[in-house]
N, C-alpha and C. Protein backbone atom coordinates (compact mmCIF):
# COMPACT_ATOMS: atom_id res chain seq x y z
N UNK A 1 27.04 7.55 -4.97
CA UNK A 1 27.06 7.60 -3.53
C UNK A 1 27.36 9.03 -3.11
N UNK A 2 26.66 9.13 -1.97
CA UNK A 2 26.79 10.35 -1.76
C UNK A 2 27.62 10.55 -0.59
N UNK A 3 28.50 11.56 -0.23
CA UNK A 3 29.41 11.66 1.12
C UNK A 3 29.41 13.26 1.37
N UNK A 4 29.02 13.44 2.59
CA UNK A 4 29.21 14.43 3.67
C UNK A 4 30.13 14.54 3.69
N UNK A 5 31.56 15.91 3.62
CA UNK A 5 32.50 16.08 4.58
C UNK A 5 32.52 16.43 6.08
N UNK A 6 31.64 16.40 6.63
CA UNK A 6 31.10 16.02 8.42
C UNK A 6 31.48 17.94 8.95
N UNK A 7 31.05 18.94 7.87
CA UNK A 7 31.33 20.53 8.38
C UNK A 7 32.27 20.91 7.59
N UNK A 8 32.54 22.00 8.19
CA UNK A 8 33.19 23.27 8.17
C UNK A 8 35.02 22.41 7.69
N UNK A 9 35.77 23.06 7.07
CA UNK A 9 36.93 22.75 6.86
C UNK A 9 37.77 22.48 8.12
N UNK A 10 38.50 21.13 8.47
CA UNK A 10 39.30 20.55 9.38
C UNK A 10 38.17 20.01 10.26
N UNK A 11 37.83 19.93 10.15
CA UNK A 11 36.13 18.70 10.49
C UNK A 11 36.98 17.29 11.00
N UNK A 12 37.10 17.34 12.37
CA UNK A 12 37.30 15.86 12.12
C UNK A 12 36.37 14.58 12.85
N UNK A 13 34.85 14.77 12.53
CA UNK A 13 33.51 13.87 12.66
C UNK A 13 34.00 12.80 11.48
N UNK A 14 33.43 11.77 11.45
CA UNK A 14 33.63 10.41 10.66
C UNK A 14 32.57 11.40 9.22
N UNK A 15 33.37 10.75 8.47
CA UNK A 15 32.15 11.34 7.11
C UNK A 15 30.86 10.24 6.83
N UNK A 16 29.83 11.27 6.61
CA UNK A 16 28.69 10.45 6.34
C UNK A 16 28.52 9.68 5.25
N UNK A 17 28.39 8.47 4.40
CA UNK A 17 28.31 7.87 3.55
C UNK A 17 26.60 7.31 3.51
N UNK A 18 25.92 7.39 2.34
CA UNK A 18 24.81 7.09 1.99
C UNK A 18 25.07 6.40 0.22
N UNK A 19 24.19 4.85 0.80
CA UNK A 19 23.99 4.16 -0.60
C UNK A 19 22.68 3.63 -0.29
N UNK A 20 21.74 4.70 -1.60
CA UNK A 20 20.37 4.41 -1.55
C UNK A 20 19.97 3.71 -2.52
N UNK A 21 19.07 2.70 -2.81
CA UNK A 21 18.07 2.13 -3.44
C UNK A 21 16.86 2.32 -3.22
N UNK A 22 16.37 2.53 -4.33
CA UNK A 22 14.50 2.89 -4.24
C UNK A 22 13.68 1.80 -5.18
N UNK A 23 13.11 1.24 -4.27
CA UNK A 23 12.42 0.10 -5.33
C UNK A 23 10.48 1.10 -5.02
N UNK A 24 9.70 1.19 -6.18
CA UNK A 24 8.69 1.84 -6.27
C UNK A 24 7.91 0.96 -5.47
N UNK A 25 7.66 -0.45 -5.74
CA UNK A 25 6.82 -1.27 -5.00
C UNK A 25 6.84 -1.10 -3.61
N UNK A 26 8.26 -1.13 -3.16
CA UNK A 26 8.10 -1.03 -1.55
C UNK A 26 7.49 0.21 -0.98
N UNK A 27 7.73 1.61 -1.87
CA UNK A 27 7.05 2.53 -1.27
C UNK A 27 6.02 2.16 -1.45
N UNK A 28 5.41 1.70 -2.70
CA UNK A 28 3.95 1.41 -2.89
C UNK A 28 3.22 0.79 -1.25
N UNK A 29 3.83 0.19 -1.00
CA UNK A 29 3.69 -1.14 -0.27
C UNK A 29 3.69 -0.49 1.51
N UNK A 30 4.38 0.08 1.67
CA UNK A 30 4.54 1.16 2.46
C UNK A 30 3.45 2.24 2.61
N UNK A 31 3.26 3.11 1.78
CA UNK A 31 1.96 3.69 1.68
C UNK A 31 0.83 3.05 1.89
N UNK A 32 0.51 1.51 1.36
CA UNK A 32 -0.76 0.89 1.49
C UNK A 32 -0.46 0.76 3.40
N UNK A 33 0.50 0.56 3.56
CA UNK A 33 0.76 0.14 4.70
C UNK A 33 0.49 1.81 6.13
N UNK A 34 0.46 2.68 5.61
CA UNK A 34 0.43 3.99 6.12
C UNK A 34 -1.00 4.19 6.08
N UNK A 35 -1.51 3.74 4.97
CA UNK A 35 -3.68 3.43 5.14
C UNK A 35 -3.88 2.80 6.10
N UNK A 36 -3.28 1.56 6.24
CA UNK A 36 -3.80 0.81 6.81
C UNK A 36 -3.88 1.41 8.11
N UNK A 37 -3.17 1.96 9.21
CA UNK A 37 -2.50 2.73 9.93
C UNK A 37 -4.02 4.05 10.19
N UNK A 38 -3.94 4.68 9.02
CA UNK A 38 -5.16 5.54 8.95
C UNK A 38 -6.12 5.04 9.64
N UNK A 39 -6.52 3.72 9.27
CA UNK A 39 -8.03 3.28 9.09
C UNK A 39 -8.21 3.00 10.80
N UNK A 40 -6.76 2.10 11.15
CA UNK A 40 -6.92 1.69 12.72
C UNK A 40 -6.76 3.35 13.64
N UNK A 41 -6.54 4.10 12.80
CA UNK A 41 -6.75 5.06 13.91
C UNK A 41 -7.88 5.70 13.77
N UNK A 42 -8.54 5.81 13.10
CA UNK A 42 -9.81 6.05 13.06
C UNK A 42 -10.77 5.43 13.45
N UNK A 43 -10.41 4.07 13.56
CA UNK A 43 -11.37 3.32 14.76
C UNK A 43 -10.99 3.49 16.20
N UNK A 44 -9.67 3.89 16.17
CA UNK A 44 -9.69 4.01 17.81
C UNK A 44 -10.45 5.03 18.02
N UNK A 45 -10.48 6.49 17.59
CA UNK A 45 -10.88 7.69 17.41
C UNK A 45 -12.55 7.15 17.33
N UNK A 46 -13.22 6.50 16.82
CA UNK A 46 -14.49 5.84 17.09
C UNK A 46 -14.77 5.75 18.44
N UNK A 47 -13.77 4.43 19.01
CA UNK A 47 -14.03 3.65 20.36
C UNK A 47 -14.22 4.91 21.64
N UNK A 48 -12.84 5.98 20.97
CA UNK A 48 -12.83 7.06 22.09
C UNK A 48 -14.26 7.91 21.90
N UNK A 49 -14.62 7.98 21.18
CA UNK A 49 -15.88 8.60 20.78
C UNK A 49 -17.06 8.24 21.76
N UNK A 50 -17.34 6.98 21.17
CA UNK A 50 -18.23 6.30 21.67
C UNK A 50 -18.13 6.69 23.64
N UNK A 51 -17.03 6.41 24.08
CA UNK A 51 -16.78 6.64 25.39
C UNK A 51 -17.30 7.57 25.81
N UNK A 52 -17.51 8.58 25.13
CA UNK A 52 -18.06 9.78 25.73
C UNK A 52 -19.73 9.75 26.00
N UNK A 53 -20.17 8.48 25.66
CA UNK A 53 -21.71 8.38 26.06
C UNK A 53 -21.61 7.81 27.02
N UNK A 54 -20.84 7.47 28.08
CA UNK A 54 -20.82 6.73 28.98
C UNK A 54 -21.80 7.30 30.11
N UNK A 55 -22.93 7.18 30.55
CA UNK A 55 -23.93 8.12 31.73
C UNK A 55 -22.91 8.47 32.41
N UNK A 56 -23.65 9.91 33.37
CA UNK A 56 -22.91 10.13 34.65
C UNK A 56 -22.83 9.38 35.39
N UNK A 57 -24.08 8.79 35.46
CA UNK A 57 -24.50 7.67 36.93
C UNK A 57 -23.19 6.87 37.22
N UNK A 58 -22.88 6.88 35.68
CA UNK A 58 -21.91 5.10 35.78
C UNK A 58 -20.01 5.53 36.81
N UNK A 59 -20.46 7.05 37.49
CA UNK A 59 -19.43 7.42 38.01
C UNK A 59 -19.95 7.60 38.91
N UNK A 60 -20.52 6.75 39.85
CA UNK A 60 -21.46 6.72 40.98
C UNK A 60 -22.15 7.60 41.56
N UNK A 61 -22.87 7.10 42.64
CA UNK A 61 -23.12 8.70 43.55
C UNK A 61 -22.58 9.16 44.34
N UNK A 62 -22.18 9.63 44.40
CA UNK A 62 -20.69 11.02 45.77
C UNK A 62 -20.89 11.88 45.19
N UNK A 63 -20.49 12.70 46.27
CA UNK A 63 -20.48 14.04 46.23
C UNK A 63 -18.91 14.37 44.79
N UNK A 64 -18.55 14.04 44.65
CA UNK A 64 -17.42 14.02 42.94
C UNK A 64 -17.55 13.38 41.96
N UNK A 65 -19.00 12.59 42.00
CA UNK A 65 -19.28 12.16 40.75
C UNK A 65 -19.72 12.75 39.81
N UNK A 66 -20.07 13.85 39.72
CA UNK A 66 -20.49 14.87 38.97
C UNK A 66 -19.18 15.58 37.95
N UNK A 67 -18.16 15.85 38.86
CA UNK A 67 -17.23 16.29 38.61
C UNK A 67 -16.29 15.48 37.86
N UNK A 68 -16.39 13.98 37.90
CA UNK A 68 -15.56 13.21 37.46
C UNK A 68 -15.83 12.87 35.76
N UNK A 69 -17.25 13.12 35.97
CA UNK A 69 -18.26 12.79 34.71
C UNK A 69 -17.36 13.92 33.66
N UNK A 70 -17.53 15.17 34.53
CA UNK A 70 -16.88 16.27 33.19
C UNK A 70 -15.34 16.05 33.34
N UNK A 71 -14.70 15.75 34.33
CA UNK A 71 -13.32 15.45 33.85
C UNK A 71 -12.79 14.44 33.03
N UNK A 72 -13.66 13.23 32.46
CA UNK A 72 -13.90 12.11 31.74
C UNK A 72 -13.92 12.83 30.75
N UNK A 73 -15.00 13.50 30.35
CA UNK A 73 -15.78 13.91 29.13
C UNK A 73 -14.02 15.21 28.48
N UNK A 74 -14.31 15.16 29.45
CA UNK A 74 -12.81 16.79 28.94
C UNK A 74 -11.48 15.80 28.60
N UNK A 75 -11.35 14.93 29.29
CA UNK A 75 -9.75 14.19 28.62
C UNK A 75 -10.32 13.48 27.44
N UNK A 76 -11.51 12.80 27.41
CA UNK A 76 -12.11 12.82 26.03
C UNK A 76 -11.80 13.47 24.84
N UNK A 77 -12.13 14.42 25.11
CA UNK A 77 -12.53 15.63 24.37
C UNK A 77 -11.43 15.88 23.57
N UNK A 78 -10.10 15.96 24.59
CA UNK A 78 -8.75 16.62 24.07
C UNK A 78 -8.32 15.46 23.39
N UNK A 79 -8.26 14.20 23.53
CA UNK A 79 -8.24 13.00 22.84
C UNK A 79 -7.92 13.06 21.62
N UNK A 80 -9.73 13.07 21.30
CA UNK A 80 -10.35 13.51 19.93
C UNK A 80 -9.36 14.46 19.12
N UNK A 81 -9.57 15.66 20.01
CA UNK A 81 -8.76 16.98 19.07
C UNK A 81 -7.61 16.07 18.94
N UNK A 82 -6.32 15.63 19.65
CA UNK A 82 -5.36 14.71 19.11
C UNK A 82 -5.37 13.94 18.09
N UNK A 83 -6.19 12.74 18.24
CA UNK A 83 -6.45 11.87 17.52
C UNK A 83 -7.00 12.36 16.19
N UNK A 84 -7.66 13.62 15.83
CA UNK A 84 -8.21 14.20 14.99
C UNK A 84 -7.24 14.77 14.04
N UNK A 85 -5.94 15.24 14.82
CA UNK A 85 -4.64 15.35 14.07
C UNK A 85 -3.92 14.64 13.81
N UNK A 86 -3.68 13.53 14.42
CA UNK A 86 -3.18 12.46 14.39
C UNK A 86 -3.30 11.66 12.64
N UNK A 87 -5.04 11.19 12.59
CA UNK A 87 -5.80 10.77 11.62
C UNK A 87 -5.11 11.41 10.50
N UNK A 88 -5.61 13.32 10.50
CA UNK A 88 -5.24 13.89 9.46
C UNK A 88 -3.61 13.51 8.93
N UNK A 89 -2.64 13.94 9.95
CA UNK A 89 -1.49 13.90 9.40
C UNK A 89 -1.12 12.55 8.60
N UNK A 90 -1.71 11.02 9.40
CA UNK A 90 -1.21 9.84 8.91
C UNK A 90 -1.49 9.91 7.20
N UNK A 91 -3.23 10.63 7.23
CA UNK A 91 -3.59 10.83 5.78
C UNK A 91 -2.77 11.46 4.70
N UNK A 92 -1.93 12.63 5.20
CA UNK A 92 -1.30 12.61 4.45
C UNK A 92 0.47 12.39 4.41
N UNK A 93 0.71 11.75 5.34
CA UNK A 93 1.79 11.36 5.06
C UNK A 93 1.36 9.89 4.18
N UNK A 94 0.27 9.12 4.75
CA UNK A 94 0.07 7.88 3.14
C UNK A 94 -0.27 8.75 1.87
N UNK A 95 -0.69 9.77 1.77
CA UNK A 95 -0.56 10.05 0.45
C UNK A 95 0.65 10.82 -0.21
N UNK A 96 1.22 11.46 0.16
CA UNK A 96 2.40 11.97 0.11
C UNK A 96 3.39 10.28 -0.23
N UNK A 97 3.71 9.60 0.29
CA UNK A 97 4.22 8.34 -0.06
C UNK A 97 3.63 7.45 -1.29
N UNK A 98 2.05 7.74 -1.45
CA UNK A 98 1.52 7.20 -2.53
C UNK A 98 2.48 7.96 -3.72
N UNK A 99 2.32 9.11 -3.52
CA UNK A 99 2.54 10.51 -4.69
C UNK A 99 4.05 10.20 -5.59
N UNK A 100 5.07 9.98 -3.63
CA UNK A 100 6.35 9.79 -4.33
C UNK A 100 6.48 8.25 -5.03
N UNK A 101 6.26 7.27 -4.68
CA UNK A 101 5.74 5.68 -5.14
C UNK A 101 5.60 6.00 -6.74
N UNK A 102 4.44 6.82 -7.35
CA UNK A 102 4.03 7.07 -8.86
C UNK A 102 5.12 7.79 -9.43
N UNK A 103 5.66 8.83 -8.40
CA UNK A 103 6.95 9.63 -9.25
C UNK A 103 7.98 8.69 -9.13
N UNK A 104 8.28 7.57 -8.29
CA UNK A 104 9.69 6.79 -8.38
C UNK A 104 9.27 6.12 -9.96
N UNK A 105 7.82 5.76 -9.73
CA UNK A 105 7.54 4.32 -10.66
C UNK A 105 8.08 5.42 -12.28
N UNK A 106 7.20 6.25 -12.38
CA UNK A 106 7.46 7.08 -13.75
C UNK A 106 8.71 7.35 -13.85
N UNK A 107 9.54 7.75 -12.97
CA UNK A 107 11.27 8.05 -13.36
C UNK A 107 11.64 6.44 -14.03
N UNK A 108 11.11 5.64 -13.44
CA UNK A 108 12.05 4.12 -13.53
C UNK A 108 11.43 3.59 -15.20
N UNK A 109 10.14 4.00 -15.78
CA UNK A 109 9.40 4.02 -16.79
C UNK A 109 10.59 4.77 -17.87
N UNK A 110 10.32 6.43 -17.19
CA UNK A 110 11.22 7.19 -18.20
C UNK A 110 12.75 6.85 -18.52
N UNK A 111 13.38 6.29 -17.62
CA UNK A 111 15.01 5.61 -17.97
C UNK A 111 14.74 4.41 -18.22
N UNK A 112 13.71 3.91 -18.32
CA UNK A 112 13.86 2.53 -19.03
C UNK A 112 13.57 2.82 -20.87
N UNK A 113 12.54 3.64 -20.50
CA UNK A 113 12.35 4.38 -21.99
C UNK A 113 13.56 4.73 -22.80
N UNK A 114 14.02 5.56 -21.91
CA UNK A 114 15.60 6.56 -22.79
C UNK A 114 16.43 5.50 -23.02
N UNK A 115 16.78 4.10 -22.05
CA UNK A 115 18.04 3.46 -22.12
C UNK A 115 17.43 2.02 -23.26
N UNK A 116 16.03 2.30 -23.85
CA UNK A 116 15.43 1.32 -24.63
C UNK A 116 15.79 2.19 -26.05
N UNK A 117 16.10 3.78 -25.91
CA UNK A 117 16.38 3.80 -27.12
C UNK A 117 18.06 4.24 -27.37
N UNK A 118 18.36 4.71 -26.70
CA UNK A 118 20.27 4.40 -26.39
C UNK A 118 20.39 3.19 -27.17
N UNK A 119 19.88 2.24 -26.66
CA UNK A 119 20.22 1.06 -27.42
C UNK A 119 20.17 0.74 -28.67
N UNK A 120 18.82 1.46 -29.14
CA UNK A 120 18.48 1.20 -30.24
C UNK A 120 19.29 2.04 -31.26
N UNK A 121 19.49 2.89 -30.97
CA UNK A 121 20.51 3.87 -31.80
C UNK A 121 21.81 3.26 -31.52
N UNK A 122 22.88 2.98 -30.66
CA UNK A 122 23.95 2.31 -30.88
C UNK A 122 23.53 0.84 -31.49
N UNK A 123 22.96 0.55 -31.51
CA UNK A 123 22.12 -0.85 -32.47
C UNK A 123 22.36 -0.36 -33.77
N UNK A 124 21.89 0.97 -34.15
CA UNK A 124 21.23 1.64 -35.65
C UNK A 124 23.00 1.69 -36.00
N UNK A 125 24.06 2.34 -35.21
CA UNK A 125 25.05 3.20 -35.53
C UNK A 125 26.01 2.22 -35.93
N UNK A 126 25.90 0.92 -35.38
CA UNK A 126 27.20 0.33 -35.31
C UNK A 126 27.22 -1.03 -36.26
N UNK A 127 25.96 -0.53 -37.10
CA UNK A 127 25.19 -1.70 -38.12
C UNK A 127 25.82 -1.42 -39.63
């Protein structure tokens, strides 16, 4: 466990206490879950897309329908650029979570390894 003394010497904030568990599956599970996430934003990023074919006409005739057409098309636009970062970052924050998921799973591999032969040697030693 890990504990914060909450600063600087004569600190008197409550100390921080942290007790972590890492199970690999859940990140696993988590990451699939951070795709999934990807994928629906990339269809919204579609739908907004698509929007942008909408005719002028369909912003009637007045004298500001013209104008409304490109102010549509421009909050559009900036949307996209959002949503375009948006997409990217989710991408890699699910892979970045995939990444750590394989490094939890291999640490939990490698100490199962080492503590399979701990054993086996106090097995060997005490025979």
């Amino acid at each position: 466990m890990y504990q914060h003394d909450g600063g600087g010497g004569g600190s008197t904030a409550p100390k921080v206490t942290s007790d972590v568990t890492v199970d690999p599956g859940e990140i696993r599970a988590f990451a699939k879950f951070l795709g999934e996430m990807e994928t629906e934003l990339k269809s919204i990023r579609t739908t907004v897309q698509d929007g942008k074919s909408v005719p002028a006409k369909a912003f009637g005739v007045y004298h500001a329908s013209e104008s409304a057409a490109q102010r549509h098309t421009k909050v559009l636009d900036e949307e996209l650029t959002f949503l375009d970062k948006v997409v990217k970052r989710m991408g890699e924050v699910s892979d970045g979570t995939t990444q750590l998921s394989k490094i939890y799973t291999d640490l939990a591999e490698l100490n199962q390894a080492n503590s399979d032969a701990v054993s086996a040697h106090l097995k060997s030693t005490a025979q």
